[in-house]
N, C-alpha and C. Protein backbone atom coordinates (compact mmCIF):
# COMPACT_ATOMS: atom_id res chain seq x y z
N UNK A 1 -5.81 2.75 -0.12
CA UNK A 1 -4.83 2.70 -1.18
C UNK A 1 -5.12 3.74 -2.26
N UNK A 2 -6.53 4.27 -2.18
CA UNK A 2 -6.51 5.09 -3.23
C UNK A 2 -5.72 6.81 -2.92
N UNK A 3 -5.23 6.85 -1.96
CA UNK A 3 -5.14 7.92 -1.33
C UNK A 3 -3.39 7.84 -1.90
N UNK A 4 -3.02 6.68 -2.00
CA UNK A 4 -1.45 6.54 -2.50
C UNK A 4 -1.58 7.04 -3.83
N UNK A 5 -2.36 6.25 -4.38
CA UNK A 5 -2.78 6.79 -5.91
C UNK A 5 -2.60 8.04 -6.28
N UNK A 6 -3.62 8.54 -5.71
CA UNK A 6 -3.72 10.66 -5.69
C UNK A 6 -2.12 10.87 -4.99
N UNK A 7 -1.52 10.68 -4.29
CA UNK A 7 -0.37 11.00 -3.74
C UNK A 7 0.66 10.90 -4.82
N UNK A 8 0.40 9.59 -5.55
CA UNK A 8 1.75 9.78 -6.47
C UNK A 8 1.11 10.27 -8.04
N UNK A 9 -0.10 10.91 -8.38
CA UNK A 9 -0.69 12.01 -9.03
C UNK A 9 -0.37 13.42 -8.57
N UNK A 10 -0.45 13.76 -7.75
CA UNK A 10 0.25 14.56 -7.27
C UNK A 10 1.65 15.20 -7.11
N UNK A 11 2.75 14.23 -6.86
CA UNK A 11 3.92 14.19 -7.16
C UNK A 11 4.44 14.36 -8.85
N UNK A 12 3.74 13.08 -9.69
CA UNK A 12 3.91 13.75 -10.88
C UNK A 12 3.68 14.99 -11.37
N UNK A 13 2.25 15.56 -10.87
CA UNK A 13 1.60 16.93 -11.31
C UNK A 13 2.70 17.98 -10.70
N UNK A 14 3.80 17.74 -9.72
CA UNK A 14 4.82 18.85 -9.65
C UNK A 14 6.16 18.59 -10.30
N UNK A 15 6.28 17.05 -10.64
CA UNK A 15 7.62 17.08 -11.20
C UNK A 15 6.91 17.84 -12.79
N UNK A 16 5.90 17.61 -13.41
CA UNK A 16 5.28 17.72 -14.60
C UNK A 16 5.59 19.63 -15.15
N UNK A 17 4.44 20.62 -13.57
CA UNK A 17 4.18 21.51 -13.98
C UNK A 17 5.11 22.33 -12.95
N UNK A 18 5.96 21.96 -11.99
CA UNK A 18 6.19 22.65 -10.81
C UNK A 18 5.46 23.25 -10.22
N UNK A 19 4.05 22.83 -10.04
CA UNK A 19 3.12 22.95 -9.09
C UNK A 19 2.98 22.52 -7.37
N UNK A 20 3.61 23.87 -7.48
CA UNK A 20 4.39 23.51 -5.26
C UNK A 20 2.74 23.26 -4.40
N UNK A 21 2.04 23.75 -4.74
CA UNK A 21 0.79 22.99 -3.85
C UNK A 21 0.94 21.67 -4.42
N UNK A 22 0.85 20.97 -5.42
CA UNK A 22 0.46 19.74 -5.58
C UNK A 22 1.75 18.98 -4.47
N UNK A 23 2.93 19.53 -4.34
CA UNK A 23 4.17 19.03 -3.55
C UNK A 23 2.98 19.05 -1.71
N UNK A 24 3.05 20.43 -1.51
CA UNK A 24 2.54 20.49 -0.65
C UNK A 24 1.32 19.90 -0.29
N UNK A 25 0.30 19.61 -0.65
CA UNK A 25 -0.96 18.45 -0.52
C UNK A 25 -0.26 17.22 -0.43
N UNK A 26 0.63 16.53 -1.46
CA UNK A 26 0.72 15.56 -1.30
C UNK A 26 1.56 14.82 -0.12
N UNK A 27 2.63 15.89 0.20
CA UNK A 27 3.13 15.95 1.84
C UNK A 27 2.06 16.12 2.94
N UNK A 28 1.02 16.50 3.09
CA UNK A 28 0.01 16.50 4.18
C UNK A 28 -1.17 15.33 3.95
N UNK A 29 -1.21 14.21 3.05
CA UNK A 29 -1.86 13.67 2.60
C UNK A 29 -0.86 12.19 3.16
N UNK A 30 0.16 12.21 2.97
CA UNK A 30 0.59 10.83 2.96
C UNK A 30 1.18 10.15 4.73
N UNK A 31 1.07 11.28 5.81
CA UNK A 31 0.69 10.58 6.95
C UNK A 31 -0.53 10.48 6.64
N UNK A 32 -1.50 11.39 6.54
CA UNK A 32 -2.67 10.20 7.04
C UNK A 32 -2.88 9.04 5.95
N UNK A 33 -2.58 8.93 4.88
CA UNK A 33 -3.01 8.09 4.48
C UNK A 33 -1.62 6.79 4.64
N UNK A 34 -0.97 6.89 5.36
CA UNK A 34 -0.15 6.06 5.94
C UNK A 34 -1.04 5.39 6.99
N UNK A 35 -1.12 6.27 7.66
CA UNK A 35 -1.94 5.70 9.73
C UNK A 35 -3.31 5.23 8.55
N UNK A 36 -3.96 5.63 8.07
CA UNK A 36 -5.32 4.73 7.78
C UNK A 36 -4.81 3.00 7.08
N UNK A 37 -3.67 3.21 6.13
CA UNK A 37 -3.59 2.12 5.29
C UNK A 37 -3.01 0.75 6.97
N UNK A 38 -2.07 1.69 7.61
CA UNK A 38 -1.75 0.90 8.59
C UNK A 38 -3.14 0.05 9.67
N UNK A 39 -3.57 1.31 10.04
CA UNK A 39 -4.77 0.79 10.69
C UNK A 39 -5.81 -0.02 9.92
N UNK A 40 -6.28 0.22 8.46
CA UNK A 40 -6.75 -1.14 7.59
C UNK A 40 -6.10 -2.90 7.94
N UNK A 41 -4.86 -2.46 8.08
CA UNK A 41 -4.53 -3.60 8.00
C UNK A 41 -3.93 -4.36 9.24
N UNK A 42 -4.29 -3.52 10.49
CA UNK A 42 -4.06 -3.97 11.38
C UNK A 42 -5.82 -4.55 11.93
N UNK A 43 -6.53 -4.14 11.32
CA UNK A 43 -7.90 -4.57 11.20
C UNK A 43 -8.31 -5.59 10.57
N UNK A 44 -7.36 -5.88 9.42
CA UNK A 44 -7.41 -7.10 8.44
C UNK A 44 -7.12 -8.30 9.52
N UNK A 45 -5.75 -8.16 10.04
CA UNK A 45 -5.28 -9.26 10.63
C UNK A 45 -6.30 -9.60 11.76
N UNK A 46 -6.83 -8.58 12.58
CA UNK A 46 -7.40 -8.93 13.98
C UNK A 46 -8.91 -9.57 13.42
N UNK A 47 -9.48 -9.58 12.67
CA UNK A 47 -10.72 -10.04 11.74
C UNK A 47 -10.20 -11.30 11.72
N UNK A 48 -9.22 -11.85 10.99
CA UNK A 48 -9.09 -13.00 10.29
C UNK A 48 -8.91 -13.89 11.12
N UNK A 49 -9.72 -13.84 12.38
CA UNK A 49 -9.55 -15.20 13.06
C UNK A 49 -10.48 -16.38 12.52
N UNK A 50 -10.33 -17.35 13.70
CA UNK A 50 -11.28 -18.80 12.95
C UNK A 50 -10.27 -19.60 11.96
N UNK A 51 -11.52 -19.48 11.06
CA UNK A 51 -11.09 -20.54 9.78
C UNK A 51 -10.15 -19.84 9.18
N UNK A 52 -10.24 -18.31 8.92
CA UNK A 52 -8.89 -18.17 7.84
C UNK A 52 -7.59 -18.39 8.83
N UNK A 53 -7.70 -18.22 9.92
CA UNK A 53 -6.53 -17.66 10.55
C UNK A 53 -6.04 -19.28 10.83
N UNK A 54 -6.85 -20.27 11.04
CA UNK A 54 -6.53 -21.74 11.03
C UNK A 54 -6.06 -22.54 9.66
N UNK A 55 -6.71 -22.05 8.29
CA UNK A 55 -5.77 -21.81 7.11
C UNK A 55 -4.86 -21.38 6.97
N UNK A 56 -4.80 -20.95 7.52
CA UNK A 56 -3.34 -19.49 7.15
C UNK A 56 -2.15 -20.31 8.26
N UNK A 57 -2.19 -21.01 9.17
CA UNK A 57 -0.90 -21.83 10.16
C UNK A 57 -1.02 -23.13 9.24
N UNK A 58 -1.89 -23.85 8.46
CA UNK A 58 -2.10 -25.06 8.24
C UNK A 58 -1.34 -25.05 6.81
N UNK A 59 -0.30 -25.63 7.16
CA UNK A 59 0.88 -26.36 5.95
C UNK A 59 -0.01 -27.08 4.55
N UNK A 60 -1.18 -27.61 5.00
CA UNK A 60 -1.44 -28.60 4.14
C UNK A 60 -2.77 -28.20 3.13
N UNK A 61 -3.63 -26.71 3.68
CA UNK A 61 -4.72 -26.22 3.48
C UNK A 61 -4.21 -25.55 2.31
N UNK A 62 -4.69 -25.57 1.59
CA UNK A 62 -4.55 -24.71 -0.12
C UNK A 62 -5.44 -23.84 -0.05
N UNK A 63 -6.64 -22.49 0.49
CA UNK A 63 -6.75 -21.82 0.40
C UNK A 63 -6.65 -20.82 0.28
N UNK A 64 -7.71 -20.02 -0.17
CA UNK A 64 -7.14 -18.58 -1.01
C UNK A 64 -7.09 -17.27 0.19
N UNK A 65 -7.76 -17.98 1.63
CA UNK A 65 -7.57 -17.25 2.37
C UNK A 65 -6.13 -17.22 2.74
N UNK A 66 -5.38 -18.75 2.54
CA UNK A 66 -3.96 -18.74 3.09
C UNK A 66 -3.28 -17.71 2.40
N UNK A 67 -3.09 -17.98 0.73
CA UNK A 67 -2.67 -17.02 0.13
C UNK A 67 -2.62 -15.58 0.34
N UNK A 68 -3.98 -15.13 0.67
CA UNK A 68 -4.27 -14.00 1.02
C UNK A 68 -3.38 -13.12 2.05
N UNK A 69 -3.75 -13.94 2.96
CA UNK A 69 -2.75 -13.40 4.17
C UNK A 69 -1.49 -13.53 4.29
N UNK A 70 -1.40 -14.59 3.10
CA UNK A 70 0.79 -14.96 3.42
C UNK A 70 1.34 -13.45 2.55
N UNK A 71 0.68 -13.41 1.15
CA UNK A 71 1.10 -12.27 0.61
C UNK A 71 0.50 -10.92 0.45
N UNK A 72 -0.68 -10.60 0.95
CA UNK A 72 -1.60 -9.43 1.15
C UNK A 72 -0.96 -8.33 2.01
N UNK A 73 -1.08 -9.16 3.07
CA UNK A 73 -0.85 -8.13 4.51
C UNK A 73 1.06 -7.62 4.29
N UNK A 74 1.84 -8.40 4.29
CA UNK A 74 3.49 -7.97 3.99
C UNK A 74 3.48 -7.25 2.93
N UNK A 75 2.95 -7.59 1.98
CA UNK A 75 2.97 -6.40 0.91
C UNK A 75 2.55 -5.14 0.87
N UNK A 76 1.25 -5.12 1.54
CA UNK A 76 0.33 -3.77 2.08
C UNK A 76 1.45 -3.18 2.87
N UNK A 77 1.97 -3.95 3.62
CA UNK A 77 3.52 -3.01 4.85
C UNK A 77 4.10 -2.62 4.59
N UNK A 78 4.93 -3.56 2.93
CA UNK A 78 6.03 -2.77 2.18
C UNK A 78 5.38 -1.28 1.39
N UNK A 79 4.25 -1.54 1.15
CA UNK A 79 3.60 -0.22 -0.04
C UNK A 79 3.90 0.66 1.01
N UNK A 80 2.81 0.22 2.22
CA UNK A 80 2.65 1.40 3.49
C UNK A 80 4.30 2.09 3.49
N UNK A 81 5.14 1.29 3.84
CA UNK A 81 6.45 1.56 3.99
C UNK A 81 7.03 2.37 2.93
N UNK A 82 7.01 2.22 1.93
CA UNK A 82 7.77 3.13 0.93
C UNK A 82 6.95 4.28 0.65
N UNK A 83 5.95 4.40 1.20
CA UNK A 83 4.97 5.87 1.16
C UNK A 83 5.43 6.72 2.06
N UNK A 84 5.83 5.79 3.31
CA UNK A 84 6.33 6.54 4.99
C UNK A 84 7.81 6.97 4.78
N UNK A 85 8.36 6.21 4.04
CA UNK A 85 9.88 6.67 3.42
C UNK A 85 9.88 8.13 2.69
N UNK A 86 8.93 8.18 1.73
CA UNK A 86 8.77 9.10 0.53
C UNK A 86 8.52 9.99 1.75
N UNK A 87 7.84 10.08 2.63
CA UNK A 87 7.27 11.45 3.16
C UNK A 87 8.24 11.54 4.16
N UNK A 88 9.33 10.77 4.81
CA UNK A 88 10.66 11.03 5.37
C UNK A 88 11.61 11.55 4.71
N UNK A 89 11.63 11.61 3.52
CA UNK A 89 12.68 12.43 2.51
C UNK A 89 12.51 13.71 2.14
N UNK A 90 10.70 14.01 2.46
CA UNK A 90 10.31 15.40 1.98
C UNK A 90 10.41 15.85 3.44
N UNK A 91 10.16 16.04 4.86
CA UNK A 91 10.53 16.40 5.47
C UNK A 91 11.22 17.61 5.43
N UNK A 92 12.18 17.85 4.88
CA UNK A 92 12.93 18.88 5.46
C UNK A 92 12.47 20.30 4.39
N UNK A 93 11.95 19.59 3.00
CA UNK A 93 11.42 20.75 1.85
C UNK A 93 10.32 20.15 1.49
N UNK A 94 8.82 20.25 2.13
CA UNK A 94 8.07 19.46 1.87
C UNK A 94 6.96 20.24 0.56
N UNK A 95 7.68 21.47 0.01
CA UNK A 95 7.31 21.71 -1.46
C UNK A 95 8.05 21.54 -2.54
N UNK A 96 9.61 20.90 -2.40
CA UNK A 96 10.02 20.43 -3.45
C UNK A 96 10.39 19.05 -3.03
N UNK A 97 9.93 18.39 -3.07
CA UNK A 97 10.08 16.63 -3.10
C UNK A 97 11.39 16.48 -4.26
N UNK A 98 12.60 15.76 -3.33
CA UNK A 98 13.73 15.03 -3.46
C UNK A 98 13.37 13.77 -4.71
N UNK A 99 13.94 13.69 -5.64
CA UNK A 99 14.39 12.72 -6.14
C UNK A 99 14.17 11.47 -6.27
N UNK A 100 14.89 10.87 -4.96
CA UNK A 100 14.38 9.93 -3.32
C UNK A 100 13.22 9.90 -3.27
N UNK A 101 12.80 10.80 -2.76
CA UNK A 101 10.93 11.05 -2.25
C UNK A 101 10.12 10.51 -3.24
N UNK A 102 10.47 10.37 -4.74
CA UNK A 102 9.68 10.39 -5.76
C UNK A 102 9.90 9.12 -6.27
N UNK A 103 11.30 8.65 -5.96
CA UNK A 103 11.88 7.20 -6.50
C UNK A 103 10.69 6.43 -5.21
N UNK A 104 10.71 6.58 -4.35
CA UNK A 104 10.13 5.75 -3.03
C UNK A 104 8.07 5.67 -3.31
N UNK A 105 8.04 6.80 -3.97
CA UNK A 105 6.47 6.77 -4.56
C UNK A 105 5.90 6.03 -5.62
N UNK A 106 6.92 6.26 -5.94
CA UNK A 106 7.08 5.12 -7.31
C UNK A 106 7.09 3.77 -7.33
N UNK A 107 8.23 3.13 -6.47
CA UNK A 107 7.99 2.24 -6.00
C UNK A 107 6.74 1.58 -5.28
N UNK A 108 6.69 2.18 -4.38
CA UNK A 108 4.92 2.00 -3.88
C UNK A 108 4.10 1.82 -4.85
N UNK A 109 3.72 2.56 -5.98
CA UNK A 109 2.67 2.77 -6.55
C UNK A 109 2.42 1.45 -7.43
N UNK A 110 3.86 1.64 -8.44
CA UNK A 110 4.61 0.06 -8.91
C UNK A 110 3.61 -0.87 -8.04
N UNK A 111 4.32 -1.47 -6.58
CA UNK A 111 4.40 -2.53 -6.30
C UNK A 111 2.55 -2.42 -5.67
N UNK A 112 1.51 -1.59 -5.74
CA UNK A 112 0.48 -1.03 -5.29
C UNK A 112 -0.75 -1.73 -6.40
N UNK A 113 0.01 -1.38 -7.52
CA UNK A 113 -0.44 -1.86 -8.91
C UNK A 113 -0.36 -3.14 -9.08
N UNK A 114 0.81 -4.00 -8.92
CA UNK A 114 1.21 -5.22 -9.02
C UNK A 114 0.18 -5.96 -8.13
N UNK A 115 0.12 -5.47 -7.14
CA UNK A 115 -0.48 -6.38 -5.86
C UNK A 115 -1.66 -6.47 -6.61
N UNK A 116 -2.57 -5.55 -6.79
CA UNK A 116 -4.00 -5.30 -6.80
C UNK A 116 -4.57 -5.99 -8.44
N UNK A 117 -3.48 -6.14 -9.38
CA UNK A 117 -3.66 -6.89 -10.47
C UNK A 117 -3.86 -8.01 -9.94
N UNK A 118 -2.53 -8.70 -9.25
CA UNK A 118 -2.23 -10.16 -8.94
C UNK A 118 -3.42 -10.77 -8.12
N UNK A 119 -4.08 -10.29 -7.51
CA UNK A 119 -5.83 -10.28 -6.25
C UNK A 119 -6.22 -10.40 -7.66
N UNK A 120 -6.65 -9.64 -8.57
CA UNK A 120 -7.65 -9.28 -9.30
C UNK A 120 -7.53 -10.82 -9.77
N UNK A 121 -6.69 -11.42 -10.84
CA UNK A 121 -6.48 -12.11 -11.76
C UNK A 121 -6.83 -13.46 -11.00
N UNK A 122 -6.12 -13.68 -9.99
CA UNK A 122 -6.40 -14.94 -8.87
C UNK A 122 -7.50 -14.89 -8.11
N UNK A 123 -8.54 -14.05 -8.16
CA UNK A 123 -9.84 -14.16 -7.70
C UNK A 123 -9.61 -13.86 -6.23
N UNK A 124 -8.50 -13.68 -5.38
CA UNK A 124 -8.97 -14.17 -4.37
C UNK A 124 -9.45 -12.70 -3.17
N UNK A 125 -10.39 -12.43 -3.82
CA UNK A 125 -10.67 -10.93 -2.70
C UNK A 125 -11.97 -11.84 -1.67
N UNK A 126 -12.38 -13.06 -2.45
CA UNK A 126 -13.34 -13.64 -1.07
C UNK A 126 -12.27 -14.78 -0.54
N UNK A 127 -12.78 -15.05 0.71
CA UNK A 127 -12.08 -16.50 1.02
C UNK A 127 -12.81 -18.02 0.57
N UNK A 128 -12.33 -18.76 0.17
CA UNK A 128 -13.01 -20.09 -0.58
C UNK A 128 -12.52 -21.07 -0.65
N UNK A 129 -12.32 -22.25 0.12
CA UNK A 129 -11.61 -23.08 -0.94
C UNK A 129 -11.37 -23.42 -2.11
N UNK A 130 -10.16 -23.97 -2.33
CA UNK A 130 -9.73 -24.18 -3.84
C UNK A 130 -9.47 -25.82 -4.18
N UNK A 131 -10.34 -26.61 -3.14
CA UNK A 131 -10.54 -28.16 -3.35
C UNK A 131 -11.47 -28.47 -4.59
C-alpha cells in the first residue's frame, strides 16, 4: 500500500509542477504495485485458515479476526481496483494523466487512508477475541 501512496505523490507532483516523469513513473509503478497489493491479499485469504477462517463463517463469533476479513480484504480490492482503473485511463497518454486517472487515485488513496485509520483505532491488526 505504500507504493499507492508514492503513486498518488506522484500524480500530485505533475498536476502541481507538470513534471511528465513524475506522470511517467507513476504509470510504470502502479501495475506492479497493483499485482503485489493483489497477490498480498490473495495470500491474506489462503493464510487465514483454522480459527480465523472458522470465525469469519460463524454468525455468532464476535472476533476481530471476523471483522478483519469481512471488511479488510473487499476493501483492499476496491483500493486495488481504483488504482487498476487510474492506470486504465492513463493508458493511452501515460505522461499526461486524465482527470479520471487522478479522480480514481484519489479515491483509492481517500478510501486507503480511511481503511488504515479505521484498523488503527479498532486495534484489530492481531487476531483476539473480544469476549
Amino acid at each position: 500500500m505504500i507504493l499507492f501512496g508514492s503513486i498518488a505523490a506522484l500524480d500530485t507532483l505533475y498536476l502541481a509542477k507538470q513534471a511528465v516523469w513524475a506522470a511517467d513513473l507513476s504509470f510504470g509503478l502502479l501495475p506492479i504495485a497493483c499485482i503485489l497489493a493483489l497477490g498480498l491479499i490473495l495470500y491474506n485469504w489462503l493464510v487465514s485458515a483454522g480459527r480465523e477462517r472458522t470465525a469469519l463463517f460463524n454468525a455468532n463469533a464476535r472476533t476481530s479476526a471476523r471483522f478483519a476479513h469481512l471488511w479488510h480484504s473487499p476493501l483492499a480490492e476496491v483500493i486495488t481496483l481504483m488504482f487498476a482503473f487510474s492506470w486504465w485511463f492513463r493508458r493511452d497518454t501515460p505522461d499526461a494523466p486524465s482527470g479520471i486517472a487522478f479522480l480514481f487515485t484519489l479515491i483509492g488513496l481517500c478510501l486507503m487512508i480511511w481503511l488504515g485509520t479505521r484498523q488503527g483505532i479498532r486495534g484489530v491488526m492481531g487476531v483476539a477475541d473480544s469476549r
